[in-house]
Protein backbone atom coordinates (compact mmCIF):
# COMPACT_ATOMS: atom_id res chain seq x y z
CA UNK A 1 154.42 -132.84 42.90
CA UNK A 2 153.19 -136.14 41.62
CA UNK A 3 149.80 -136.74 41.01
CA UNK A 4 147.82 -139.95 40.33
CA UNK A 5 146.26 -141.91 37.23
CA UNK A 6 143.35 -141.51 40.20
CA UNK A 7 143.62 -137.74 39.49
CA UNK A 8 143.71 -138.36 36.20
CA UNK A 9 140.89 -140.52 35.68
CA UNK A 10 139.02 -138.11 37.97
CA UNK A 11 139.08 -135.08 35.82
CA UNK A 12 138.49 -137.19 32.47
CA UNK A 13 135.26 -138.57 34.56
CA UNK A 14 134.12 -134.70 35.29
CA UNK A 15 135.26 -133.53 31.86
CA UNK A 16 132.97 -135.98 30.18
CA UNK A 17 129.93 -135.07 32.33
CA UNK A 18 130.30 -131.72 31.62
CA UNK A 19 130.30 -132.18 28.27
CA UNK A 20 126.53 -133.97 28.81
CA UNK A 21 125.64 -131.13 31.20
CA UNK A 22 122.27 -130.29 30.75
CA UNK A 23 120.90 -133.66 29.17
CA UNK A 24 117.95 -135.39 30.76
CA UNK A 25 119.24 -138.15 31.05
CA UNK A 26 122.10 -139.24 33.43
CA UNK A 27 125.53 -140.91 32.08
CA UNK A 28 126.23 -144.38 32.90
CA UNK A 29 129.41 -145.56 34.34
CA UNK A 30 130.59 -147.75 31.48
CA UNK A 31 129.98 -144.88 28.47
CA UNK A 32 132.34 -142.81 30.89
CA UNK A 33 134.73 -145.87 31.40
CA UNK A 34 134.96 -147.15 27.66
CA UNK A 35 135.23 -143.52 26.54
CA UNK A 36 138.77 -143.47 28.24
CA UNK A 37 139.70 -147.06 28.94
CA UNK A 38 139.27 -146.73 32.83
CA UNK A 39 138.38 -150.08 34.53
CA UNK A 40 134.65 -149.47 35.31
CA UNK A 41 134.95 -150.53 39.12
CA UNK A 42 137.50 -148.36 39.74
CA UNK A 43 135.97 -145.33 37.73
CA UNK A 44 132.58 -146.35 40.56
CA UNK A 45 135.30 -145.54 43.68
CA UNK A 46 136.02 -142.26 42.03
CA UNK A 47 132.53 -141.27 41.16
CA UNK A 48 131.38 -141.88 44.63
CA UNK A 49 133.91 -139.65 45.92
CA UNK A 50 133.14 -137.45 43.46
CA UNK A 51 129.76 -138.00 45.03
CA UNK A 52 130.59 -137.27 48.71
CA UNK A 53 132.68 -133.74 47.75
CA UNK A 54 129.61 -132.68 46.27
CA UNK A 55 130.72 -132.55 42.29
CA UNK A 56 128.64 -135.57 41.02
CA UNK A 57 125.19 -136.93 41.88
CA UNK A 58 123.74 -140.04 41.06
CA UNK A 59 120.61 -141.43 39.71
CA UNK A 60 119.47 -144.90 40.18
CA UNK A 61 117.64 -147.31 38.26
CA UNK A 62 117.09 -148.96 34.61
CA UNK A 63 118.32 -144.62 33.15
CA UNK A 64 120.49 -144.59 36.55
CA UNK A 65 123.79 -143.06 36.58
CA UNK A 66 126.12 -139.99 37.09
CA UNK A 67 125.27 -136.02 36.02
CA UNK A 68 127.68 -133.06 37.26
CA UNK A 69 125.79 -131.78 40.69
CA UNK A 70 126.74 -127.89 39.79
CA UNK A 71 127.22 -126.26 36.19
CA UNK A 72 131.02 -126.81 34.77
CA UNK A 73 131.57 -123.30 35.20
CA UNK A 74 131.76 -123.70 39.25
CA UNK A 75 133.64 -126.76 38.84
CA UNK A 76 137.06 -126.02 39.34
CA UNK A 77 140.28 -128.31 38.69
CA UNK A 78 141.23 -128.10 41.49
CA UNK A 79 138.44 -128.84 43.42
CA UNK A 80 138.09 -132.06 41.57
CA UNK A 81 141.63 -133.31 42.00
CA UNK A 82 141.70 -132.12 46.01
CA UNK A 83 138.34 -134.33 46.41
CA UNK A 84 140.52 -137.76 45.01
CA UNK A 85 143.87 -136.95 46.25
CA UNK A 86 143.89 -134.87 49.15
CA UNK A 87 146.13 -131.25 49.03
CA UNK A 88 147.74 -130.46 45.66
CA UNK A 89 151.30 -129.65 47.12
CA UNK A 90 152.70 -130.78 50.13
CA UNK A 91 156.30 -130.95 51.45
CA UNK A 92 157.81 -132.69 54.79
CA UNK A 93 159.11 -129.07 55.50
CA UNK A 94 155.96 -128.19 56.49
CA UNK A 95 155.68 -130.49 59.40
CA UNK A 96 159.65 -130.20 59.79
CA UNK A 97 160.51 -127.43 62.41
CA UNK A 98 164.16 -127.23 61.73
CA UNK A 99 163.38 -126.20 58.16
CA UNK A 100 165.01 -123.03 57.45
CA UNK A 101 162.26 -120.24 57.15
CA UNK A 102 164.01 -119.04 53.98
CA UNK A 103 163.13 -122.61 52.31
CA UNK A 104 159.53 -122.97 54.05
CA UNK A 105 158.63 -119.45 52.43
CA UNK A 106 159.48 -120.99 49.01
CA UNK A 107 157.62 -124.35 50.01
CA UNK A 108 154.50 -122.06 51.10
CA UNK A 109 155.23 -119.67 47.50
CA UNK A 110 154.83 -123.19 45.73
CA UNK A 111 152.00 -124.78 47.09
CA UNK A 112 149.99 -121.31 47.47
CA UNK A 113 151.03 -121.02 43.61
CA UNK A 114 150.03 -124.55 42.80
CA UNK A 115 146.21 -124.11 44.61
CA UNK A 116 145.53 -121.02 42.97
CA UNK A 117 146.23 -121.98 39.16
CA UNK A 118 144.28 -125.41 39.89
CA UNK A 119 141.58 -122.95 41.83
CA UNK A 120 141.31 -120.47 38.46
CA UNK A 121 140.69 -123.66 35.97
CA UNK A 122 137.06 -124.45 35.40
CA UNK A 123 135.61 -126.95 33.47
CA UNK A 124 133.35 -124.85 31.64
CA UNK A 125 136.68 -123.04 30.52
CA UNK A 126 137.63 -126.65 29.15
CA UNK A 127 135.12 -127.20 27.15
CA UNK A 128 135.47 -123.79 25.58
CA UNK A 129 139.09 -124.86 24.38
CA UNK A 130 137.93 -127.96 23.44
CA UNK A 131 135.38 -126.26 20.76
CA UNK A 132 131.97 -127.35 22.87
CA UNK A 133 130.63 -123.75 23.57
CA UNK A 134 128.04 -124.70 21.26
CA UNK A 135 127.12 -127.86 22.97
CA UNK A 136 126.69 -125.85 26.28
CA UNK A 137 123.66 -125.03 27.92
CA UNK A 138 124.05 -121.58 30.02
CA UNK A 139 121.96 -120.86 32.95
């Protein structure tokens, strides 16, 4: 399992609206892009497929741009990184029918392994470890 600096950028992205979850006023692309070095224009393609999987929203105009669409704490990981890069595990054995079942089993074990850690990570969780409870604001 290899993921992408797309991935990675993607979760930074998330991770840094949810620490400005709650604010009135929306976070623009290049604070999010100089904050972690990602080439604004690419950081845009992520955020709008952010966008379309329903984690982001946007706002336009002169205070226009990005805010988390739900609280962090129904954000998941996993959620974020299957919106950029598609499933989190895959194998050729699953499309393979002379696998052996003994190895597709362990191929299914993995992946179903793989979806559920991503799946139990949320982003209000994150900002716990990262010392921002404080800077939270729970509904």
């Amino acid at each position: 399992m290899k993921l992408s600096v797309k991935s990675d950028y993607a979760v930074r992205a998330v991770l840094t609206l949810a620490r400005r979850f709650g604010s009135d006023s929306a976070t623009r692309v290049e604070t999010i892009a100089d904050e972690h070095g990602i080439p604004p224009n690419y950081l845009v393609q992520i955020l709008i497929e952010l966008k379309s999987g329903g984690i982001v929203k946007s706002q336009r105009g002169k205070a226009g741009g990005y805010r988390l669409a739900r609280p962090p704490a129904e954000i998941t990981f996993g959620e974020v990184l299957r919106c950029v890069h598609g499933p989190l595990f895959d194998s050729p054995a699953f499309a393979d029918p002379t696998c052996p079942p003994e190895l597709r089993s362990c191929w299914i074990r993995l992946r179903e392994a793989v979806e559920a850690e991503a799946g139990r990570i949320h982003f209000q969780a994150l900002l716990e470890a990262g010392g921002e409870k404080d800077r939270m604001f729970y509904i």
